[in-house]
C-alpha atoms as a PDB file:
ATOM      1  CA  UNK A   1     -29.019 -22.136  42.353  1.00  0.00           C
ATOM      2  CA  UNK A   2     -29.614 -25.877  41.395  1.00  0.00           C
ATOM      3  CA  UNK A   3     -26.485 -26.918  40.248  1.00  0.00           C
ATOM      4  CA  UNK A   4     -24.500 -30.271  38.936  1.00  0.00           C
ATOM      5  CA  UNK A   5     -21.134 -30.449  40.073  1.00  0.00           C
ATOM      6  CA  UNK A   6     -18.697 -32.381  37.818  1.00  0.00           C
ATOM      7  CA  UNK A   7     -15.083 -33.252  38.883  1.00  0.00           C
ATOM      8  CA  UNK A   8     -12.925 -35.980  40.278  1.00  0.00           C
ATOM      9  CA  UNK A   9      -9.274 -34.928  41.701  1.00  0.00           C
ATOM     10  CA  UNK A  10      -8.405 -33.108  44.931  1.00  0.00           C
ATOM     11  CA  UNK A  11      -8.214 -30.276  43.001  1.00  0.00           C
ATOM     12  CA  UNK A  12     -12.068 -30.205  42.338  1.00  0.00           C
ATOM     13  CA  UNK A  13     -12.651 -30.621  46.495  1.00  0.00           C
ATOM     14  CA  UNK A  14     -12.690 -27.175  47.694  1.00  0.00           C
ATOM     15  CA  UNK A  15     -14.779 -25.899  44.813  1.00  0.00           C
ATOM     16  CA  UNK A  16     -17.588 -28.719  45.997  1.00  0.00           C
ATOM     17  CA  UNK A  17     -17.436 -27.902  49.741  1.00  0.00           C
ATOM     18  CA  UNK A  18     -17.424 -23.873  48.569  1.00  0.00           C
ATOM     19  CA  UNK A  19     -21.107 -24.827  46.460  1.00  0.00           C
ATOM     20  CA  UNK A  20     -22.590 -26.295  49.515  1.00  0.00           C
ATOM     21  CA  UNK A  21     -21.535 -23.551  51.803  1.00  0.00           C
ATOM     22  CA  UNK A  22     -22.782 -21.165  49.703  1.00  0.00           C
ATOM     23  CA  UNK A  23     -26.153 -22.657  49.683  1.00  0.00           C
ATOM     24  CA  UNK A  24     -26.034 -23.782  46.238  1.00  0.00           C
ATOM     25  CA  UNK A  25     -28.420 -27.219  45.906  1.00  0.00           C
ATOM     26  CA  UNK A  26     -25.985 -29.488  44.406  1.00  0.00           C
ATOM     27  CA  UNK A  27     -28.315 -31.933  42.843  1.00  0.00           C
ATOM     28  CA  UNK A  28     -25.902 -34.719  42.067  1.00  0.00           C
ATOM     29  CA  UNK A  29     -22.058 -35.023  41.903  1.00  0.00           C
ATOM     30  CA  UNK A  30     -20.598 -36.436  38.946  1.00  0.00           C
ATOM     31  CA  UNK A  31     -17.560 -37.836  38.921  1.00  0.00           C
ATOM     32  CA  UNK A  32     -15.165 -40.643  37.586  1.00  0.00           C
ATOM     33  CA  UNK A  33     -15.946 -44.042  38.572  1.00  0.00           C
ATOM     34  CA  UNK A  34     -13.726 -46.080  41.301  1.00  0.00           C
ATOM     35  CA  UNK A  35     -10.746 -47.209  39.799  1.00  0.00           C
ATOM     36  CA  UNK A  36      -7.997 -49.609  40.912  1.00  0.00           C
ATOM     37  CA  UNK A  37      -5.195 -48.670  43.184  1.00  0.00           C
ATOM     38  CA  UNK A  38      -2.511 -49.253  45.618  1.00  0.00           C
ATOM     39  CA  UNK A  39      -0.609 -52.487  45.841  1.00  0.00           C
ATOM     40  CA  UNK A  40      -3.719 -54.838  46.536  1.00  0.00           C
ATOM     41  CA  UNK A  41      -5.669 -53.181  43.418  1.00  0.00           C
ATOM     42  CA  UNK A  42      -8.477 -52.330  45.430  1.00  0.00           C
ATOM     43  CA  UNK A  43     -10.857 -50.093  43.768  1.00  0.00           C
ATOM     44  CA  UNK A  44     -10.986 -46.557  45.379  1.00  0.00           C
ATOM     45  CA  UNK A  45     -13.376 -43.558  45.089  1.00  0.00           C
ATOM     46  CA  UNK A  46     -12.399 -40.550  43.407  1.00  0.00           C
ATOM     47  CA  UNK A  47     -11.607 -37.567  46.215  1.00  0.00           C
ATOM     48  CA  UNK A  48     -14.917 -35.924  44.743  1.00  0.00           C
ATOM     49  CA  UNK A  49     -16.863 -39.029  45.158  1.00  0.00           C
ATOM     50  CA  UNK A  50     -15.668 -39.739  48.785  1.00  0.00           C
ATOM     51  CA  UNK A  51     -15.927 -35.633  49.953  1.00  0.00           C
ATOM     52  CA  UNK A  52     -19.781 -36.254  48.404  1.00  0.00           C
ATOM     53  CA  UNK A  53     -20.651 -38.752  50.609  1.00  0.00           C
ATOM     54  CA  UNK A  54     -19.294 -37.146  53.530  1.00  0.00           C
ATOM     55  CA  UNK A  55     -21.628 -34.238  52.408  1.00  0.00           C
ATOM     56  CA  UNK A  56     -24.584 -36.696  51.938  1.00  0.00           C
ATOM     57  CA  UNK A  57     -25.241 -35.883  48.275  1.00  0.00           C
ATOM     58  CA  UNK A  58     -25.901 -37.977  45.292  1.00  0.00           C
ATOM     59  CA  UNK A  59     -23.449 -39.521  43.441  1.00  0.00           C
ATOM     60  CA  UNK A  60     -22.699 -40.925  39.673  1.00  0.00           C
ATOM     61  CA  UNK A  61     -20.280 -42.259  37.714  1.00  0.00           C
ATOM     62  CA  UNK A  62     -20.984 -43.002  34.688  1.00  0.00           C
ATOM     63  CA  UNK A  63     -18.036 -44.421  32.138  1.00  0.00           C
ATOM     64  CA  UNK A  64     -18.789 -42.158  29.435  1.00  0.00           C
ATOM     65  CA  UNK A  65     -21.453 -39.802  28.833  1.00  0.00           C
ATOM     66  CA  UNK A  66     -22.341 -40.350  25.345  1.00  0.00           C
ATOM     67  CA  UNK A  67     -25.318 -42.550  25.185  1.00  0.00           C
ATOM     68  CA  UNK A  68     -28.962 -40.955  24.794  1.00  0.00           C
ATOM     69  CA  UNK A  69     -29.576 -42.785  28.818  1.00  0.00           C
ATOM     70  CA  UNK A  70     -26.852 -41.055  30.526  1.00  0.00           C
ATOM     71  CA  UNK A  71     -27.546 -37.452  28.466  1.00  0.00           C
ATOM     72  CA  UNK A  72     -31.529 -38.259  29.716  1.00  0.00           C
ATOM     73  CA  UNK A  73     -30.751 -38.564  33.239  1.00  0.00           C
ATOM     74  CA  UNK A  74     -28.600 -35.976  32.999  1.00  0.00           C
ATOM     75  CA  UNK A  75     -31.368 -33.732  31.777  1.00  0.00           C
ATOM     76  CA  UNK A  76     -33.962 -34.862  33.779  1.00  0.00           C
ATOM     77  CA  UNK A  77     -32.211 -33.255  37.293  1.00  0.00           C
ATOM     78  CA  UNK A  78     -33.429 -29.899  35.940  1.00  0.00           C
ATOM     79  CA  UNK A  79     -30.176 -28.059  36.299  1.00  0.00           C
ATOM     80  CA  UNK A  80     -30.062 -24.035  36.036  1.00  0.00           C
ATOM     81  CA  UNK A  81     -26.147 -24.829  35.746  1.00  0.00           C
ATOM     82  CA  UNK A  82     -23.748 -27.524  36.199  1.00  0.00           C
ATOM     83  CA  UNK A  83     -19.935 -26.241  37.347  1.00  0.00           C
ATOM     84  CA  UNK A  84     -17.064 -28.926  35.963  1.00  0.00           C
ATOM     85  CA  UNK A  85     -13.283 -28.471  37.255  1.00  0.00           C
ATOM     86  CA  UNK A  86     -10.869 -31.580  36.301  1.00  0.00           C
ATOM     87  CA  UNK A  87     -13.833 -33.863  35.108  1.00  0.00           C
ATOM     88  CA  UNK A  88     -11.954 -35.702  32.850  1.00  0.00           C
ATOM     89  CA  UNK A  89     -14.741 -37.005  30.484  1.00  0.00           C
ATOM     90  CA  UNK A  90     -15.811 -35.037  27.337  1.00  0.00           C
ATOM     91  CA  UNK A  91     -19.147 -33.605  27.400  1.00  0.00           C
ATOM     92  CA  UNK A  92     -20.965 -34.404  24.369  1.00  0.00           C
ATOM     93  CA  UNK A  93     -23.550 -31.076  23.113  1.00  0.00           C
ATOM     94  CA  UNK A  94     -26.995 -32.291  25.140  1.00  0.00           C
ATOM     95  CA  UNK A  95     -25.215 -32.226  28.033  1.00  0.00           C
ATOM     96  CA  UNK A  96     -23.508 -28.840  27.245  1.00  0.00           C
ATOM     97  CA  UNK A  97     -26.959 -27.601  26.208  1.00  0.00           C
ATOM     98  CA  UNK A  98     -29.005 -29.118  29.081  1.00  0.00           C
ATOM     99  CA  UNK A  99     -28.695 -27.036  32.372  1.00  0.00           C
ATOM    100  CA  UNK A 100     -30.425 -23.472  31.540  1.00  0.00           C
ATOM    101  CA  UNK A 101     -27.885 -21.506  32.398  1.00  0.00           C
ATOM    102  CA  UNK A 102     -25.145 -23.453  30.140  1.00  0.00           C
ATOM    103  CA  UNK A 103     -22.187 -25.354  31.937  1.00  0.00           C
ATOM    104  CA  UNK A 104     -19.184 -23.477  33.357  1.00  0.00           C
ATOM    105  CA  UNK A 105     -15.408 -25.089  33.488  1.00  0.00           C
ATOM    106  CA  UNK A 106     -12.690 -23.469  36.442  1.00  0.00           C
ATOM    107  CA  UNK A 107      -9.523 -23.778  34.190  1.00  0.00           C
ATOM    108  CA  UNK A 108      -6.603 -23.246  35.510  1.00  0.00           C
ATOM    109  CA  UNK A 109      -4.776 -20.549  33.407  1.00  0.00           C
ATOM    110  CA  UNK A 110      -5.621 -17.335  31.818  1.00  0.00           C
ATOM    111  CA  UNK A 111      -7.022 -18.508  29.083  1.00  0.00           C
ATOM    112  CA  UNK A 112      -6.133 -18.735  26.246  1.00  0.00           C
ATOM    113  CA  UNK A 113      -2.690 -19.688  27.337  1.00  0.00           C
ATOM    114  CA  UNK A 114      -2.372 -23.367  28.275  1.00  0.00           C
ATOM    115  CA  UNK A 115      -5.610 -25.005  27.480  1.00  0.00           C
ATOM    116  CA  UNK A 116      -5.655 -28.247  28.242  1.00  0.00           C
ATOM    117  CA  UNK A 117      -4.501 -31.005  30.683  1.00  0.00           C
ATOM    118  CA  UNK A 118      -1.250 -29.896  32.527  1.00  0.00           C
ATOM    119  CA  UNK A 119      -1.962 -26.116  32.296  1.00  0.00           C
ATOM    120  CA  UNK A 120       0.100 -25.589  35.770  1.00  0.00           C
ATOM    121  CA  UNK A 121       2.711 -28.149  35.301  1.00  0.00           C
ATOM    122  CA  UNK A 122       3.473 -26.133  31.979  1.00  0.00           C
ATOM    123  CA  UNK A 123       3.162 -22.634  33.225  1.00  0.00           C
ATOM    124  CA  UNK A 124       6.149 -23.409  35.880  1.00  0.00           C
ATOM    125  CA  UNK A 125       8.074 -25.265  33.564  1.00  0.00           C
ATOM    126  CA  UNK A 126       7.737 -22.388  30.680  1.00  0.00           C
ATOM    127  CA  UNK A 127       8.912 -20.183  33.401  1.00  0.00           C
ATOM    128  CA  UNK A 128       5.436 -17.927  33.372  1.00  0.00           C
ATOM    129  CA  UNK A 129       5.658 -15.273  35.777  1.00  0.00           C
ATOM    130  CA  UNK A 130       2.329 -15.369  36.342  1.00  0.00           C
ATOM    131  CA  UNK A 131      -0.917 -17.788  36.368  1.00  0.00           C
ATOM    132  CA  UNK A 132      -4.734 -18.161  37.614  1.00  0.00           C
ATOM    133  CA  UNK A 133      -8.046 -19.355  37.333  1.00  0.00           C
ATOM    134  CA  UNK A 134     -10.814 -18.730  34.637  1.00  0.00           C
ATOM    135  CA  UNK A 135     -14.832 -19.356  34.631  1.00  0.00           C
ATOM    136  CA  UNK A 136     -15.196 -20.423  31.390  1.00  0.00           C
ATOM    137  CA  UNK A 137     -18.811 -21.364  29.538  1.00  0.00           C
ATOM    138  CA  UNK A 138     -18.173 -24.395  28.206  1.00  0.00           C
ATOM    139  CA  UNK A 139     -18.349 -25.137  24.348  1.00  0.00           C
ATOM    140  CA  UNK A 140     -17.375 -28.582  21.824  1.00  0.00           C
ATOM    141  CA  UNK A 141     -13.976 -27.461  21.485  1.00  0.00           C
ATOM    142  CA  UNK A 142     -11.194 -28.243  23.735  1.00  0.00           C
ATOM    143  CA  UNK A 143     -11.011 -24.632  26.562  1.00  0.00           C
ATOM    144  CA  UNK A 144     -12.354 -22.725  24.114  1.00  0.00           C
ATOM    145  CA  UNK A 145     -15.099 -20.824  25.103  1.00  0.00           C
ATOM    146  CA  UNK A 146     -15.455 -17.421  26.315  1.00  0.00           C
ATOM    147  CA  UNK A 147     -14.333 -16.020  29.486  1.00  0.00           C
ATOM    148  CA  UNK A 148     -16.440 -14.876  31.940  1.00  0.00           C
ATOM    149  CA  UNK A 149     -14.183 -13.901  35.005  1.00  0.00           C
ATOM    150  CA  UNK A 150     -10.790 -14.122  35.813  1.00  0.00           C
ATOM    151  CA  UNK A 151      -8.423 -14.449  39.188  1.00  0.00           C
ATOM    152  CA  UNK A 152      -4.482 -13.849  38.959  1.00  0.00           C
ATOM    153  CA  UNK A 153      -1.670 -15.208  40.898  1.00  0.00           C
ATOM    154  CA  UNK A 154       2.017 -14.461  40.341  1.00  0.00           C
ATOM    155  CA  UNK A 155       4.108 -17.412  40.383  1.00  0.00           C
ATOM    156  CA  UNK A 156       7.173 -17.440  42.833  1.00  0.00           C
ATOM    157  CA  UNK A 157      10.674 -18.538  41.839  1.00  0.00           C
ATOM    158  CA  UNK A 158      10.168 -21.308  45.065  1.00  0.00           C
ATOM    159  CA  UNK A 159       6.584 -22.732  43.253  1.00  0.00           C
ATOM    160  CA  UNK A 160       6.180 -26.121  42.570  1.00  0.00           C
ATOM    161  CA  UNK A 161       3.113 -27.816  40.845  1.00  0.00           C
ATOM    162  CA  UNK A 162       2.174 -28.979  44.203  1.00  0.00           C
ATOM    163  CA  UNK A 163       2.020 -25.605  46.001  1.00  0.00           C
ATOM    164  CA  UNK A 164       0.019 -23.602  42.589  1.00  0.00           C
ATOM    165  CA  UNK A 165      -2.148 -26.662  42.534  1.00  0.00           C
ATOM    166  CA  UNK A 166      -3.194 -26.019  46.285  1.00  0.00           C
ATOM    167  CA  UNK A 167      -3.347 -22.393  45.722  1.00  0.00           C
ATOM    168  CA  UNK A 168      -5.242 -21.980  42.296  1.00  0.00           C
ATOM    169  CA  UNK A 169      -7.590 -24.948  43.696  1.00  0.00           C
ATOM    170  CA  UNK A 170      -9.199 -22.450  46.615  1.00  0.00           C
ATOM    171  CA  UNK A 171      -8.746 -19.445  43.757  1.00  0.00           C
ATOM    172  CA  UNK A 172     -11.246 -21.529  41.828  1.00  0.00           C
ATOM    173  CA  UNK A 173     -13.804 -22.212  44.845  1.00  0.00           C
ATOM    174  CA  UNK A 174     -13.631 -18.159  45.603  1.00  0.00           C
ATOM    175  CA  UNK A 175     -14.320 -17.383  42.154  1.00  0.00           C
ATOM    176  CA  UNK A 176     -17.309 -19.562  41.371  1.00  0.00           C
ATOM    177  CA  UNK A 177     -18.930 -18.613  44.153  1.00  0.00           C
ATOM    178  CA  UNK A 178     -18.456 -14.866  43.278  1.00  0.00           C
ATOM    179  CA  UNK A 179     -19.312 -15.673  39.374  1.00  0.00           C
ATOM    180  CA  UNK A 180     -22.634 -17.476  40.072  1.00  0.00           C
ATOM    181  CA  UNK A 181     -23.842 -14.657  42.492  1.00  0.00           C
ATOM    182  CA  UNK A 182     -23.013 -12.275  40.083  1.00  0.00           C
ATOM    183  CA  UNK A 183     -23.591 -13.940  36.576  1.00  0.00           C
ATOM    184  CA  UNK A 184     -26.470 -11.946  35.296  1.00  0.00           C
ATOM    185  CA  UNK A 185     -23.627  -9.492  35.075  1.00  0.00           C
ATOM    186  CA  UNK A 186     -21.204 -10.595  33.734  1.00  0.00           C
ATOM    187  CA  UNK A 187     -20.716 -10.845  30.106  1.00  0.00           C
ATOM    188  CA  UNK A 188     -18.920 -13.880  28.395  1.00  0.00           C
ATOM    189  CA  UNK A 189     -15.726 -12.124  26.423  1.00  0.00           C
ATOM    190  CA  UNK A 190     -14.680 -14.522  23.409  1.00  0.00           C
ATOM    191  CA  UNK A 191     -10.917 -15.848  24.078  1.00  0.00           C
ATOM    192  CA  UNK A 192      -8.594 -14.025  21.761  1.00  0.00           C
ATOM    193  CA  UNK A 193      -6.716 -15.779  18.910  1.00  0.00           C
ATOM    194  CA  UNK A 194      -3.777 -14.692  19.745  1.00  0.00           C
ATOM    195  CA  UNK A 195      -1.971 -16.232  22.734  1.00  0.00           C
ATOM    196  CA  UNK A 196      -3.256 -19.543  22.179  1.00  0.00           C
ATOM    197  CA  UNK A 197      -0.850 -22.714  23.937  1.00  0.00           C
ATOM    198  CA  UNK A 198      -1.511 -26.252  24.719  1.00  0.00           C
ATOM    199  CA  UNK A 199      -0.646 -27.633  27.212  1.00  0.00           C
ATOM    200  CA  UNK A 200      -0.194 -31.112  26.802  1.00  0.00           C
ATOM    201  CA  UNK A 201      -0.477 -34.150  29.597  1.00  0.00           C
ATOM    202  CA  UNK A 202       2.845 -34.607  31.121  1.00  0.00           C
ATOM    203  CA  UNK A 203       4.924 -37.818  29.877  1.00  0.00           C
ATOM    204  CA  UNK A 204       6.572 -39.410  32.033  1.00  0.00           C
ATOM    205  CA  UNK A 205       9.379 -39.844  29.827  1.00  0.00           C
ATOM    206  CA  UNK A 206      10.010 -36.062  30.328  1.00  0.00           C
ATOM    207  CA  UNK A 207      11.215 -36.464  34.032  1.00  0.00           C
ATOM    208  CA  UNK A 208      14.216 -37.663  33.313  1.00  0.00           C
ATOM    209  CA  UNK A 209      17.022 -34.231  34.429  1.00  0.00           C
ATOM    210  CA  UNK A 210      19.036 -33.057  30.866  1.00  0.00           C
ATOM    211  CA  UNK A 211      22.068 -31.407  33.175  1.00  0.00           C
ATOM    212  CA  UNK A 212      23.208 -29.747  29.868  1.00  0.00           C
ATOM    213  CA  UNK A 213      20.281 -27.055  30.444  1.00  0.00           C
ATOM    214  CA  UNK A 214      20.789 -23.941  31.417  1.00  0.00           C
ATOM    215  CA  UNK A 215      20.268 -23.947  35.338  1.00  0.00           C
ATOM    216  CA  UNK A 216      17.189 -22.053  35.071  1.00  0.00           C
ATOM    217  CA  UNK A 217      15.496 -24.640  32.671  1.00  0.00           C
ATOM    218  CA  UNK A 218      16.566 -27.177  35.304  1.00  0.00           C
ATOM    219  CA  UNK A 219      15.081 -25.716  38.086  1.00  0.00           C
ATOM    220  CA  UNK A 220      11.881 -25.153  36.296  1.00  0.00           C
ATOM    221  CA  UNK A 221      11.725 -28.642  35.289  1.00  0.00           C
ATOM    222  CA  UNK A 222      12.115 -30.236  38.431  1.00  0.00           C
ATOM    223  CA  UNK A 223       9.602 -27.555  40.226  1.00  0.00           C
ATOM    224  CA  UNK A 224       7.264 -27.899  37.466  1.00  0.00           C
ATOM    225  CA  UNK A 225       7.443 -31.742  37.932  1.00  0.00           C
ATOM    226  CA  UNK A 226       6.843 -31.702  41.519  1.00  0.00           C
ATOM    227  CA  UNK A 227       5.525 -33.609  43.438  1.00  0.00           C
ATOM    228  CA  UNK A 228       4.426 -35.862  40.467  1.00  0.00           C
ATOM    229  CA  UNK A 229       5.724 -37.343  38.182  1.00  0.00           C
ATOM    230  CA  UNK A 230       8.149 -35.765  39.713  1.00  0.00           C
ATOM    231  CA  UNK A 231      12.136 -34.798  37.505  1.00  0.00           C
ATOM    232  CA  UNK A 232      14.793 -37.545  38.610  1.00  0.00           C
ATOM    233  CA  UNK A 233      18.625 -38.103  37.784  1.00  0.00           C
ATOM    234  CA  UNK A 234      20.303 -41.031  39.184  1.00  0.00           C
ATOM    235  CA  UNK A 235      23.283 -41.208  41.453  1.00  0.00           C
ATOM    236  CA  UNK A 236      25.581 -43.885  41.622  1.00  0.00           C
ATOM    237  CA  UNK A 237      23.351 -46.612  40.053  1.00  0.00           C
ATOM    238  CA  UNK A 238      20.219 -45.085  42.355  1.00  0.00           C
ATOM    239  CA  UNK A 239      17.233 -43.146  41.303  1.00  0.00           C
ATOM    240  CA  UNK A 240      17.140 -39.479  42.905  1.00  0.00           C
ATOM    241  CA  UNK A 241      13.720 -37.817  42.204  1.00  0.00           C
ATOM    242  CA  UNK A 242      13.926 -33.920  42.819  1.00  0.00           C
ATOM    243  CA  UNK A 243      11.289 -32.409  44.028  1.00  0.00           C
ATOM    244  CA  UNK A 244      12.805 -28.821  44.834  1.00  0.00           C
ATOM    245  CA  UNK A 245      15.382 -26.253  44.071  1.00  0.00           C
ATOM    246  CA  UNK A 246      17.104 -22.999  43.294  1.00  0.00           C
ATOM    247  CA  UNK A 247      19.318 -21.137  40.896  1.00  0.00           C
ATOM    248  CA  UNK A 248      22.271 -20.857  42.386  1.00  0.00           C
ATOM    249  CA  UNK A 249      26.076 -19.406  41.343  1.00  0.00           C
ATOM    250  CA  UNK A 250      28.625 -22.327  40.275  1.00  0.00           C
ATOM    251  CA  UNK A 251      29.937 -23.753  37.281  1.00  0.00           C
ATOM    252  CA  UNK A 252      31.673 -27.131  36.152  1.00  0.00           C
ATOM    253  CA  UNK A 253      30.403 -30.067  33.988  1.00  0.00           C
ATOM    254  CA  UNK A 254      27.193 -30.757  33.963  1.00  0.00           C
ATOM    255  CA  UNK A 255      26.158 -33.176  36.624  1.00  0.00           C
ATOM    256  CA  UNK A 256      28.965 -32.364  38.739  1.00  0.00           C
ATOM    257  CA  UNK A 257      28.230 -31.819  42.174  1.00  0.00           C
ATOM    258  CA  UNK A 258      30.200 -28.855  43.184  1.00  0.00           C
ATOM    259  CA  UNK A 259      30.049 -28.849  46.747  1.00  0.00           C
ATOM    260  CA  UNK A 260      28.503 -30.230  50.203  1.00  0.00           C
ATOM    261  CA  UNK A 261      25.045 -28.965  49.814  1.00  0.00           C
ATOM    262  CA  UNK A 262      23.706 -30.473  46.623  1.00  0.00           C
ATOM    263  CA  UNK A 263      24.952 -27.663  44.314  1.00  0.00           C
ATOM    264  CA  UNK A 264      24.907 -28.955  40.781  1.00  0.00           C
ATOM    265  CA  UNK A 265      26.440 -27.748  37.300  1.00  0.00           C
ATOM    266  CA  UNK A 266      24.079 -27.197  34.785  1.00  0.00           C
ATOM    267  CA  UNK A 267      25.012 -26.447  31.195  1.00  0.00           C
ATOM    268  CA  UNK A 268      24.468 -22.499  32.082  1.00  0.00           C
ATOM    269  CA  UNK A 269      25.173 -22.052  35.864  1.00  0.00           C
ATOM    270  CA  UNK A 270      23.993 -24.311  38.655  1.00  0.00           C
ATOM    271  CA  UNK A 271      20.996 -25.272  40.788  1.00  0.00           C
ATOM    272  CA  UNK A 272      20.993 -26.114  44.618  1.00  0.00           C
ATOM    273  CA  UNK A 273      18.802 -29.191  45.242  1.00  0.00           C
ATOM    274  CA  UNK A 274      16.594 -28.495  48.251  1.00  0.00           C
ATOM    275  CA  UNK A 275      14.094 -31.669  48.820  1.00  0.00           C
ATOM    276  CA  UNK A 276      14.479 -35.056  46.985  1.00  0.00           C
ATOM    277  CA  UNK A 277      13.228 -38.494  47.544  1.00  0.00           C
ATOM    278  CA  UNK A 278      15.646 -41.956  47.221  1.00  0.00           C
ATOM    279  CA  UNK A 279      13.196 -44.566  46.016  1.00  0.00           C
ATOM    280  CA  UNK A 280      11.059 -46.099  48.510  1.00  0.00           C
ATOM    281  CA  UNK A 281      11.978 -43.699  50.705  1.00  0.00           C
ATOM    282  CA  UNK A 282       9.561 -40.779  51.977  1.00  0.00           C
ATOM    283  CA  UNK A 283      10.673 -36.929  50.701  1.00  0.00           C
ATOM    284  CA  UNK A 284      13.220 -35.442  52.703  1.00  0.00           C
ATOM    285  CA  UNK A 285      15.022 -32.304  52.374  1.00  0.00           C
ATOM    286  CA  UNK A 286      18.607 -31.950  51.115  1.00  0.00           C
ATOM    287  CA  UNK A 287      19.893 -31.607  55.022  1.00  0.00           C
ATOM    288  CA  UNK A 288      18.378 -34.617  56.441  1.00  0.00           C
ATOM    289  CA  UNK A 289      19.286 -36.774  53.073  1.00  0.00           C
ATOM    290  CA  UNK A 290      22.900 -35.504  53.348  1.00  0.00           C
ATOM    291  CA  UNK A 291      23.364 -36.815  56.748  1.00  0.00           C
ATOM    292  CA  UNK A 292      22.126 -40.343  55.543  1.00  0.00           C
ATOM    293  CA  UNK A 293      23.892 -40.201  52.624  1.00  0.00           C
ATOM    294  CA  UNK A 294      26.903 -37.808  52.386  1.00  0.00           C
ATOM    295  CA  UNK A 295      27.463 -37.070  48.822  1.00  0.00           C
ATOM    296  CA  UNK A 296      31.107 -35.613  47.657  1.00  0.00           C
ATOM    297  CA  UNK A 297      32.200 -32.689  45.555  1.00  0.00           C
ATOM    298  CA  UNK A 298      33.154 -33.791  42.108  1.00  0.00           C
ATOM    299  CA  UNK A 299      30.425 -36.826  41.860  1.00  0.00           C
ATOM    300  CA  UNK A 300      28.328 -36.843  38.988  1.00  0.00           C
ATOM    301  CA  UNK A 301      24.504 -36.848  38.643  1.00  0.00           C
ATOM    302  CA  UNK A 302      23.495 -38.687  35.490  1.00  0.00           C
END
């Protein structure tokens, strides 16, 4: 099919490479435009933009894409369907409307649960047992339009954002690749109104470790925050950002480390910390920080 792909994070990466191998003609990639970054502020291409040119297809990057210029040229690639996955601009109704076959978003959740920006940062930190990917056609309101195909994953009590991310990512590819071979059969099923959750961009001020939570509420928190922004706690004046752990037996104030292997009191049990990262300092697990930096029974994480 002639298609427009729309994305801009890693995430969206595997979907564009599974397009072209497919034999999809991806007519242009759209994507966000270079932004700023690093510590010299040098602009950078989106992972989309730079996997495009390595592909040798057409790029743009337009700011926003409300103005009648960027809807025409938008039109005027003849699309049978564009495919969007972490776009990150809204797509005003002549876009929606212009590629024959309508424009399809990968979400990923099973819809209608968690629509919206941090759908697997929330579905770990709700404690969901499971997750996935819909192909959604793609409608004014925010995920709300029906479902045509779905792919399910359970999630594991050793998940992290990072690890669903990288899973539900090549979920996504798989299942567009099935969905456009097979859409004249598949019929678009209306999300129900039941069910319905938001799931809302992560703030960073919600990294910071409450200790007074039950341990499974901890551990979901710092999983569901890893590897960014990632849940931290500070001990003895430093910042400690945890980026893995367990639910583990122990009790004792919360905070309290209770042993030699990172076991910490929770309001409601304890978690074992399993990988963590001292500022400036690369991610390590719990062994290798330990013998660096030995940390006692009875000290407190704040």
């Amino acid at each position: 099919m002639k298609v427009v792909f729309m994305g801009t994070p890693d995430f969206s990466v595997p979907v564009l490479e599974a397009l072209v191998a497919a034999g999809h003609e991806v007519l242009a990639v759209y994507t966000q435009p270079p932004r700023p970054a690093g510590r010299g502020k040098k602009e950078r291409l989106t992972p989309v933009h730079e996997r495009a040119i390595e592909l040798g297809l057409m790029v743009r990057t337009p700011k926003s894409l409300k103005g009648a210029d960027e809807q025409q040229d938008f039109a005027s690639l003849g699309a049978e369907v564009a495919v969007v996955v972490a776009y990150g601009l809204i797509l005003p109704q002549p876009v929606l409307d212009a590629p024959v076959r309508g424009c399809l978003n990968i979400h990923a959740s099973l819809l209608p649960r968690w629509r919206g920006a941090a759908p697997i940062h929330r579905a770990i930190m709700a404690g969901d047992k499971e997750t996935g990917v819909c192909i959604m056609q793609m409608e004014a309101g925010l995920d709300t339009g029906p479902v045509l195909t779905c792919a399910r994953t359970p999630i594991g009590p050793e998940d992290t954002t990072g690890s669903l991310h990288d899973r539900l990512s090549r979920m996504g590819a798989d299942l567009i690749v099935t969905a456009l071979a097979r859409l004249d059969e598949l019929t678009p099923e209306p999300q129900p109104e039941d069910g319905v959750t938001y799931a809302k961009k992560i703030d960073k001020a919600e990294a910071r470790l409450d200790w007074s939570r039950p341990a499974v509420e901890v551990d979901r928190h710092i999983r569901g925050l890893s590897p960014f922004p990632g849940a931290w706690c500070m001990l003895e004046g430093a910042r400690l950002k945890l980026l893995l752990s367990r639910v583990v037996q122990g009790e004792g104030q919360p905070g309290e480390v209770l042993d030699s292997a990172l076991t910490v009191a929770c309001g409601d049990g304890a978690i074992q910390i399993l990988r963590l990262q001292k500022a400036g300092r690369s991610a390590q697990s719990a062994t290798e920080f330990l013998r660096g930096t030995p940390v006692p029974k009875g000290v407190a994480l704040d």
